[in-house]
Protein backbone atom coordinates (compact mmCIF):
# COMPACT_ATOMS: atom_id res chain seq x y z
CA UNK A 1 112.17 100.07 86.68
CA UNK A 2 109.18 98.52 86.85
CA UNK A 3 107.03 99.62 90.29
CA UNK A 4 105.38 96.88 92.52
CA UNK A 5 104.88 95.62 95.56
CA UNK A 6 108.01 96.49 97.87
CA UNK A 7 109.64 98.32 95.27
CA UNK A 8 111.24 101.18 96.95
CA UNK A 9 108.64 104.30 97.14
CA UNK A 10 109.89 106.61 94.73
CA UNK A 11 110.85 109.91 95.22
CA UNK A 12 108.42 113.04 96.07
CA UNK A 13 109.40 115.67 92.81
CA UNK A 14 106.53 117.91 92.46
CA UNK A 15 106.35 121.78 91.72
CA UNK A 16 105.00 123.00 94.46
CA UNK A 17 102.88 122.46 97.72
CA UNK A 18 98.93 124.15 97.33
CA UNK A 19 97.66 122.98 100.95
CA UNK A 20 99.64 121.46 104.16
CA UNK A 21 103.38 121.19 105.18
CA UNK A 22 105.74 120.04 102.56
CA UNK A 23 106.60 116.03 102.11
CA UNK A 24 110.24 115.67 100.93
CA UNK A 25 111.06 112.30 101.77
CA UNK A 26 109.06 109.44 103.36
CA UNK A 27 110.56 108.67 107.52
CA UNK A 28 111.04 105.51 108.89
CA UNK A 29 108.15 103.97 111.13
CA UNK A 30 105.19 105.85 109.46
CA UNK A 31 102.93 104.64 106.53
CA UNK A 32 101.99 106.86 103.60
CA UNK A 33 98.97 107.07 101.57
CA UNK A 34 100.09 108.89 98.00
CA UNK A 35 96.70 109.26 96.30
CA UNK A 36 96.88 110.73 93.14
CA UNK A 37 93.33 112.49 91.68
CA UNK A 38 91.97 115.13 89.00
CA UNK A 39 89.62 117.23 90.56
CA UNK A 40 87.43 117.19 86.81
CA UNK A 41 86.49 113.33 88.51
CA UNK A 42 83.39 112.59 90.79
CA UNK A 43 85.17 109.57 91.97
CA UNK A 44 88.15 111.97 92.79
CA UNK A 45 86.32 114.13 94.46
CA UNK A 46 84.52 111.89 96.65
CA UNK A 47 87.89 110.33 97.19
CA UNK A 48 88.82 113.38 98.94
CA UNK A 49 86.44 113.22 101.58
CA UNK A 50 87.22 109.25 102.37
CA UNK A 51 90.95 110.59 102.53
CA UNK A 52 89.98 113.11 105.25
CA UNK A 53 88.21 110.68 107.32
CA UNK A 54 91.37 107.43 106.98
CA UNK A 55 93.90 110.75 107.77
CA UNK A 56 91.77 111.63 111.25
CA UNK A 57 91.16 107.54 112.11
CA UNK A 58 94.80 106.78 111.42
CA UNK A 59 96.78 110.13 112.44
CA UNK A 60 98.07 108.90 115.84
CA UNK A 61 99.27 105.67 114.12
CA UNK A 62 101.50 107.32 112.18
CA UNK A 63 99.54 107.89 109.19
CA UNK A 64 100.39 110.65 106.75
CA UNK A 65 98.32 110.95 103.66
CA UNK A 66 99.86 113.09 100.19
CA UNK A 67 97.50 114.39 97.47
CA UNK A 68 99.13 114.33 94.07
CA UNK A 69 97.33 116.92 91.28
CA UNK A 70 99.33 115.54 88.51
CA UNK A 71 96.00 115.12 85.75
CA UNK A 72 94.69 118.57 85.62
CA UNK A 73 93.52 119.36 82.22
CA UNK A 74 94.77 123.16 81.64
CA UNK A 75 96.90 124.37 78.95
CA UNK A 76 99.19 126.53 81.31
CA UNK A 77 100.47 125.47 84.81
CA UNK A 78 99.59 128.79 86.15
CA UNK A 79 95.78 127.90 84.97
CA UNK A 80 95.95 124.50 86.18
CA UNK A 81 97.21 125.42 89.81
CA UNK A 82 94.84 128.20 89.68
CA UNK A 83 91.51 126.08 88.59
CA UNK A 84 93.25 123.72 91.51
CA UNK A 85 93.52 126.24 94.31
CA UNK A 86 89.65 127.42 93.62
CA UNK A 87 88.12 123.33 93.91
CA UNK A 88 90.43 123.24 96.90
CA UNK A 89 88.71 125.92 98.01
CA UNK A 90 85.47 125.41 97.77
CA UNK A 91 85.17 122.07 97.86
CA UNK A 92 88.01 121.53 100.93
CA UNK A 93 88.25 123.80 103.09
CA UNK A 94 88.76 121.54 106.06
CA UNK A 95 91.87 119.49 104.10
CA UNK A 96 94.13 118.00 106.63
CA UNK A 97 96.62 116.46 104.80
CA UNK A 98 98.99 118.39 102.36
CA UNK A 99 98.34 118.73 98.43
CA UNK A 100 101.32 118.93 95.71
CA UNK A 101 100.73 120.56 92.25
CA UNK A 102 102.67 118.94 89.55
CA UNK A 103 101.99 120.19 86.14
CA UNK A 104 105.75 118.86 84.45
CA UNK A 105 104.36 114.84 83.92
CA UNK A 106 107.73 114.41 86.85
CA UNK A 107 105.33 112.53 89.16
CA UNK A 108 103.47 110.60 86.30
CA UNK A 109 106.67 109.55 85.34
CA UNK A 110 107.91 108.63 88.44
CA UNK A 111 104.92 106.53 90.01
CA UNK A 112 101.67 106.14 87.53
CA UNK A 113 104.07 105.14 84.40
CA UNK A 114 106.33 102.64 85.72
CA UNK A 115 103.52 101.15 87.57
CA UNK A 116 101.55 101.12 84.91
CA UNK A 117 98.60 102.87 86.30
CA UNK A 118 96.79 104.75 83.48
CA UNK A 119 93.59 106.05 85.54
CA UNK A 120 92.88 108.16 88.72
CA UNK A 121 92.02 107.88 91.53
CA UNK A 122 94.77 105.56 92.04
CA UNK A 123 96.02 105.20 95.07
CA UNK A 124 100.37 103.82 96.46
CA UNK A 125 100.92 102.85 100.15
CA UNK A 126 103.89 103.20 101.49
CA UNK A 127 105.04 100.98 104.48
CA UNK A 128 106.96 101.48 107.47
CA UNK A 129 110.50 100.39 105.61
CA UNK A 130 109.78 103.12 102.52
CA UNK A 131 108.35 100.12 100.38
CA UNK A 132 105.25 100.17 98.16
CA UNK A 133 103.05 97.66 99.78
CA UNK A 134 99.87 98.12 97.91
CA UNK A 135 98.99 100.13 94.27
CA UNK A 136 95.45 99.86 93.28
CA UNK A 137 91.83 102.01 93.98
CA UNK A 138 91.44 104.10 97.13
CA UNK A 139 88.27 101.58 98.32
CA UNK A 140 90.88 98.88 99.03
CA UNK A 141 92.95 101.11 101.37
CA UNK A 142 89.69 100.31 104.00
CA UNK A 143 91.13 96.68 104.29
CA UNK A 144 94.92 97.23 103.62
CA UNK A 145 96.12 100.20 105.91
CA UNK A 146 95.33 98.28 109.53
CA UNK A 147 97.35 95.49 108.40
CA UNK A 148 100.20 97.69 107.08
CA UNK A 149 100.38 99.43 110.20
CA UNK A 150 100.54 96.27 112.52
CA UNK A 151 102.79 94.63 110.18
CA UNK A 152 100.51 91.91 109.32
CA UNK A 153 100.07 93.23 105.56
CA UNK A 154 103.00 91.89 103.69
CA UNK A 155 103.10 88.20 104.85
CA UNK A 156 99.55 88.14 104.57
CA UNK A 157 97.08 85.83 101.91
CA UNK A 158 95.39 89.14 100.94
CA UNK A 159 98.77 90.87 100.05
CA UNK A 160 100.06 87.95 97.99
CA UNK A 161 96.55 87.53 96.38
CA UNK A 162 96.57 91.70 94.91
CA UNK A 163 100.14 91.09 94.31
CA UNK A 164 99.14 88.04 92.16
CA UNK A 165 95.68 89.41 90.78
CA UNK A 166 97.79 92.88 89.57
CA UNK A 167 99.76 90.46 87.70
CA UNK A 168 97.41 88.41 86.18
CA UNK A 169 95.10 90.99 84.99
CA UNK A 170 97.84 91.88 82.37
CA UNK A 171 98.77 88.52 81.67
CA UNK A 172 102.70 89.97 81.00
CA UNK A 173 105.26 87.83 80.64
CA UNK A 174 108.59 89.62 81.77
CA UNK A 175 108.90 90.46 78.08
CA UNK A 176 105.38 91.74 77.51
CA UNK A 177 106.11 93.83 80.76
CA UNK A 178 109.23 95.90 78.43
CA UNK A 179 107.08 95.90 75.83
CA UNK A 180 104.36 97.48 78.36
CA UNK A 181 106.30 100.54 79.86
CA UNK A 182 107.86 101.05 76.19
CA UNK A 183 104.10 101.81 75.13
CA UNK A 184 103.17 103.50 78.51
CA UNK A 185 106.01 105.66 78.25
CA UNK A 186 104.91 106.92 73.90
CA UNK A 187 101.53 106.89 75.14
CA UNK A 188 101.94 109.15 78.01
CA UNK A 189 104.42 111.46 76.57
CA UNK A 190 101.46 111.81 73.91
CA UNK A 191 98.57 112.45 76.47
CA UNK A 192 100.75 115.64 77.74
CA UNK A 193 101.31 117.00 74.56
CA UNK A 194 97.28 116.37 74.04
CA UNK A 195 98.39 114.72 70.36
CA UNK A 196 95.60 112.30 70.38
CA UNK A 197 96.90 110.68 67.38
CA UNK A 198 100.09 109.76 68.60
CA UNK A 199 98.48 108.23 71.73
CA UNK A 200 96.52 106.54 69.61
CA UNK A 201 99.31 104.66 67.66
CA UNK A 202 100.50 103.78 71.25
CA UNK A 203 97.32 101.94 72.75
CA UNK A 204 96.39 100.13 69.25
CA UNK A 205 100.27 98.78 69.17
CA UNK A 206 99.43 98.02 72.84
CA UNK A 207 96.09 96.34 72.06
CA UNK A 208 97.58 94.26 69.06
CA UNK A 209 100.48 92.56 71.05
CA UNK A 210 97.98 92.63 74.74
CA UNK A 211 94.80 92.19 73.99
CA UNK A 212 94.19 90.96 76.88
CA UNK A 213 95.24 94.31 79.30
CA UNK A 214 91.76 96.19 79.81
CA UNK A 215 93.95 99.15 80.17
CA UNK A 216 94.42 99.49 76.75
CA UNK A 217 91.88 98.55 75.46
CA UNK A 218 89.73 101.08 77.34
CA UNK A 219 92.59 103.84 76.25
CA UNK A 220 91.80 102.72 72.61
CA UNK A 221 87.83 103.12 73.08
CA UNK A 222 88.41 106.75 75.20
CA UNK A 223 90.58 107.89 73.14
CA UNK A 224 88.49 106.82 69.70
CA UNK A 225 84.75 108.02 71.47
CA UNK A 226 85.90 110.83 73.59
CA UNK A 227 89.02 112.52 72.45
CA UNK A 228 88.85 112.32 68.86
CA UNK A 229 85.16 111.72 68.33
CA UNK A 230 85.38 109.20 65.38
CA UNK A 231 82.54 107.56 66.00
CA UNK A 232 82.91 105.56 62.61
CA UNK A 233 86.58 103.96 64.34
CA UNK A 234 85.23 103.90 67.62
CA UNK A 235 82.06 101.96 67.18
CA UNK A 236 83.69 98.65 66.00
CA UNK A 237 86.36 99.05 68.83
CA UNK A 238 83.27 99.53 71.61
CA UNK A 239 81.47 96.66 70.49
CA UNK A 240 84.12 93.93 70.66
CA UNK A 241 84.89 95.63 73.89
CA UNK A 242 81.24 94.95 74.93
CA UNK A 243 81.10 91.09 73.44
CA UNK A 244 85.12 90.54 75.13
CA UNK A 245 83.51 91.98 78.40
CA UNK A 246 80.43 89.47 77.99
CA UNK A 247 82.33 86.51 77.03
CA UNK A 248 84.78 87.06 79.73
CA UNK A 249 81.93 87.22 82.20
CA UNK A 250 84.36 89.66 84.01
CA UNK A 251 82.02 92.45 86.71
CA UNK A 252 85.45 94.75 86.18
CA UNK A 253 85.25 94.40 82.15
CA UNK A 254 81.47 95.07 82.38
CA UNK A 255 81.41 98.13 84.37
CA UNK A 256 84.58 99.44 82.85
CA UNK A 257 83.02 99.55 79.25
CA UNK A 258 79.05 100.52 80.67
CA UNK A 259 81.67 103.46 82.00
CA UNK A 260 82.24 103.95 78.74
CA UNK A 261 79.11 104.56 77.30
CA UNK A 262 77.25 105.88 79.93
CA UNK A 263 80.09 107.51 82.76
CA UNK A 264 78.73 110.92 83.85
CA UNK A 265 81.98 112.77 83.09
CA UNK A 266 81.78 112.02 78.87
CA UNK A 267 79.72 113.63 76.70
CA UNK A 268 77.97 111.45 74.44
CA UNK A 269 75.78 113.95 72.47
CA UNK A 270 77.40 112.82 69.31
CA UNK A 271 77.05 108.95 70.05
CA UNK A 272 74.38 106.95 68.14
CA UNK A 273 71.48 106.66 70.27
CA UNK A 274 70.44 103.64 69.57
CA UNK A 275 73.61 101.68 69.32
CA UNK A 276 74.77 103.08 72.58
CA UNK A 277 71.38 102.01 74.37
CA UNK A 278 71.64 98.67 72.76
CA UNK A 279 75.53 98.27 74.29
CA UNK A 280 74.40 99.31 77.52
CA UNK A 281 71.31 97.18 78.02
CA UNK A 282 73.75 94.16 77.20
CA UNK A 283 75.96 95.43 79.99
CA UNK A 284 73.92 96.04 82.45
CA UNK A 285 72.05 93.04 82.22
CA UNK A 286 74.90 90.94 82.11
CA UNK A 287 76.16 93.36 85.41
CA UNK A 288 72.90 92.03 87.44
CA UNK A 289 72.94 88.63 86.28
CA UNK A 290 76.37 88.35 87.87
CA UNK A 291 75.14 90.16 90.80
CA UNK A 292 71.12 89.57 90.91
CA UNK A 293 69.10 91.93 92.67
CA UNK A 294 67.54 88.87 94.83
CA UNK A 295 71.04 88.07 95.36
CA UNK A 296 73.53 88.65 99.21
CA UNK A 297 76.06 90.52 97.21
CA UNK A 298 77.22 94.23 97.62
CA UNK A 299 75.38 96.29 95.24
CA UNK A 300 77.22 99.67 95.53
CA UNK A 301 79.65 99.02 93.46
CA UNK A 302 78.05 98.24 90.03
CA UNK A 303 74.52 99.11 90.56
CA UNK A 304 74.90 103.10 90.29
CA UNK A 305 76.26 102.48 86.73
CA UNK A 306 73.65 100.23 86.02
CA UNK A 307 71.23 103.15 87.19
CA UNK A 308 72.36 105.54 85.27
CA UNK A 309 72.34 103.23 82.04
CA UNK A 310 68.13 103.00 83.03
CA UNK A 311 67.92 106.62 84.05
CA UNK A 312 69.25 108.07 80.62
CA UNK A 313 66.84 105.64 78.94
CA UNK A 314 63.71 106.97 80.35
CA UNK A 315 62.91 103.92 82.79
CA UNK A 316 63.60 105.82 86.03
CA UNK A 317 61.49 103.26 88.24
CA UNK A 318 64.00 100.83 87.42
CA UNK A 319 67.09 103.10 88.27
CA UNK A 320 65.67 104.58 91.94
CA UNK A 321 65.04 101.05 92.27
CA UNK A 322 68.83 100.06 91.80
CA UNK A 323 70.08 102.86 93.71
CA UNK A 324 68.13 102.26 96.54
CA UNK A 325 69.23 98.28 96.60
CA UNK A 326 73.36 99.60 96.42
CA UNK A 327 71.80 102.20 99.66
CA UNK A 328 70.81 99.23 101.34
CA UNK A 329 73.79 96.50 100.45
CA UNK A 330 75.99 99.25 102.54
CA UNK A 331 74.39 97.70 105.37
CA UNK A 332 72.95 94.46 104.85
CA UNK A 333 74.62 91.21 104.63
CA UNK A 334 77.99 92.06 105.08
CA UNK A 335 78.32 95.58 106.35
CA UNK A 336 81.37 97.35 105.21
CA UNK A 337 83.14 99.54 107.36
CA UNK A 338 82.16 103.30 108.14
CA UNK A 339 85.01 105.06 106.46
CA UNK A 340 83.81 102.90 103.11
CA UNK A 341 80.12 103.92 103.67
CA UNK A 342 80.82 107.72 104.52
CA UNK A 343 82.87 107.55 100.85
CA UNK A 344 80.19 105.98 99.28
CA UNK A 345 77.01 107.17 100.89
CA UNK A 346 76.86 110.85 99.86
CA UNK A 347 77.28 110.02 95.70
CA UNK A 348 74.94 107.72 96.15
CA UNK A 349 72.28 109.51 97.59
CA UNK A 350 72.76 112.49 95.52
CA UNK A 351 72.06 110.29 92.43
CA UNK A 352 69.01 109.00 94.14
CA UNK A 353 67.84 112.74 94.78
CA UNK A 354 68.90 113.39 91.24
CA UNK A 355 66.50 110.28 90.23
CA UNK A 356 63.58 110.96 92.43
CA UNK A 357 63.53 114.62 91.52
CA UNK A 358 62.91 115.77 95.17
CA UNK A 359 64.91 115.95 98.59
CA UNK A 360 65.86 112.14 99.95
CA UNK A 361 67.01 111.28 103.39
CA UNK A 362 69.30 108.69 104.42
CA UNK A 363 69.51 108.38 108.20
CA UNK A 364 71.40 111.60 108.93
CA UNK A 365 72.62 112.59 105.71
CA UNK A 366 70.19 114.39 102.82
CA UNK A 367 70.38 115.09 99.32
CA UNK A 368 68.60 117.63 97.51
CA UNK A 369 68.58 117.51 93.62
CA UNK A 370 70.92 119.33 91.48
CA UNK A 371 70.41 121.70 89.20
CA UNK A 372 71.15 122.09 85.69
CA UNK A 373 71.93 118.30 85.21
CA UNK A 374 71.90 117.12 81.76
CA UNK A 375 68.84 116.83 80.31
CA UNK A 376 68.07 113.09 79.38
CA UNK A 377 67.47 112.94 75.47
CA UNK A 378 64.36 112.35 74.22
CA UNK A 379 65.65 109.95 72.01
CA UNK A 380 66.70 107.46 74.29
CA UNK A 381 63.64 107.14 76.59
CA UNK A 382 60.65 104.55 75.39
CA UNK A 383 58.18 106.04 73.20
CA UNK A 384 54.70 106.19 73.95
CA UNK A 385 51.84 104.08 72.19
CA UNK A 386 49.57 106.12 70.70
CA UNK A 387 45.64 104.24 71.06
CA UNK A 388 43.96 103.90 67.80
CA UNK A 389 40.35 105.08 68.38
């Protein structure tokens, strides 16, 4: 069955609880928040914290927010939960909703597959009559939950617009849609087994009859660049995905390949240089001619992958610079609410620490550099003219 909105929330199956009391079946007259994460993920992890803070706004509303660890990369269960348990840990220890470990693919199966959600964070609402009422990125549960919980949410112009936009962002036809969770379902039971190759045959039979879904066709670039490191197949697969993202003019398409080529969590060691510069300086500029820096719109959303593309390649001017426009769009035209900014606010002064190479302030919060980051190859910053005497 195919999840979407007010499908009936599937069940809870997972192996076992790491944090909080146990969730075995969603109650009548509260809303859920089932956010499933990795905790190898910056996003996740940042996710976490937002989490925390819509858990103690919404608590006495009936609120009750589930962690699902369903994507961590361990060959053993009993590594995974441990590696879990330790982030948790460390990184947590003030958690106040419950986390469930699920190492089997039960949960995948259940609620990413037939939903058709291939990346984390991903986040499922559940309403007060046990339906789905919204699938989609964490940042949009700022907007959706105070409508869910005054009942507003599922008549609403916003509701019928994600509804629509989920939709047409696959451009499936109710046959394409089969054809869809017949591919999910090869492709996923491939990513568990870690048999690249088979998951490969899965997104390029998924690319060749929907070109169209970005969700394959960023599978089909990860999987080429990342997994299996063949740069010679994955370099003519990134660059139509840069010219498609281009032509299509699409911010989503444009920061979902520059995530590609430039996304802190990949190592690119092995990537041409010079090719992946020259794809990412098409990006980004096309990223801030859609969104100009002179410009009213947020910047906090494309900007810090913009930054980074201009930090790796030596022009770190130009990346503070960006970073400290996305700092400021948090406030200025439009402000955004606080449990947004808190989210955002802390990544995005890290990388501006990061940038500046010394301790930055930002109102109350600070940010001191990190150590050990990555050193930015030689190779891709601007070489110096030498003067002829």
């Amino acid at each position: 069955m195919v999840l979407q909105m007010e499908s009936p929330g599937p069940s809870i199956k997972v192996e076992t609880w790491l944090r909080g009391e146990p969730i075995e079946h969603f109650q009548p007259g509260k809303i859920y928040v089932v956010e499933f994460w990795v905790t190898g993920s910056e996003p996740c992890a940042a996710v976490m914290r937002y989490l925390m803070q819509l858990q103690e706004r919404f608590r006495d509303s009936g609120l009750e927010v589930l962690g699902v660890a369903a994507h961590e990369r361990a060959s053993t269960a009993v590594e995974a939960r441990s590696k879990l348990d330790a982030w948790l840990t460390e990184n947590c220890p003030k958690l106040n909703f419950p986390i469930a470990f699920d190492h089997t693919g039960e949960m995948k199966k259940l609620w990413m597959e037939p939903s058709f959600s291939v990346g984390v964070p991903t986040s499922f609402v559940i309403d007060l009559d046990g339906r789905i009422a919204f699938i989609g990125h964490p940042t949009g549960l700022d907007q959706v939950l105070p409508r869910v919980l005054n009942g507003s949410w599922r008549t609403s112009d916003a509701a019928k617009a994600s509804t629509s936009k989920r939709i047409a962002d696959r451009e499936l036809t109710a046959r394409e849609l089969a054809l869809n969770k017949s591919i999910n379902k090869k492709f996923w039971a491939a990513v568990r087994k870690e048999d690249w190759k088979r998951a490969l045959s899965a997104v390029e039979e998924g690319t060749a009859l929907m070109h169209g879904d970005i969700n394959f066709r960023l599978a089909h670039a990860h999987l080429l660049l990342h997994r299996m490191q063949d740069i010679r197949t994955g370099l003519p697969v990134i660059r139509q995905l840069v010219r498609d993202a281009i032509d299509r003019n699409s911010e989503h398409w444009l920061l979902a390949t520059l995530e590609q080529l430039f996304g802190p969590a990949y190592d690119h060691s092995h990537f041409p240089s010079h090719e992946r510069f020259a794809l990412g300086k098409q990006l980004a500029e096309h990223i801030l001619a859609l969104n100009p820096p002179q410009g009213d719109g947020h910047k906090f959303r494309t900007y810090p992958a913009v930054a980074r593309y201009y930090h790796e390649s030596g022009n770190q001017d130009r990346a503070i610079e960006l970073v400290e426009m996305a700092l400021k769009s948090l406030n200025h035209p439009d402000p955004i609410r606080d449990e947004l900014k808190q989210y955002l606010l802390p990544n995005l002064l890290q990388a501006l620490a990061n940038y500046k190479g010394k301790k930055v302030y930002y109102g109350a919060f600070c940010a001191t550099p990190e150590r050990n980051l990555p050193k930015v190859p030689k190779r891709g910053r601007p070489r110096r003219k030498h003067r002829k005497d």
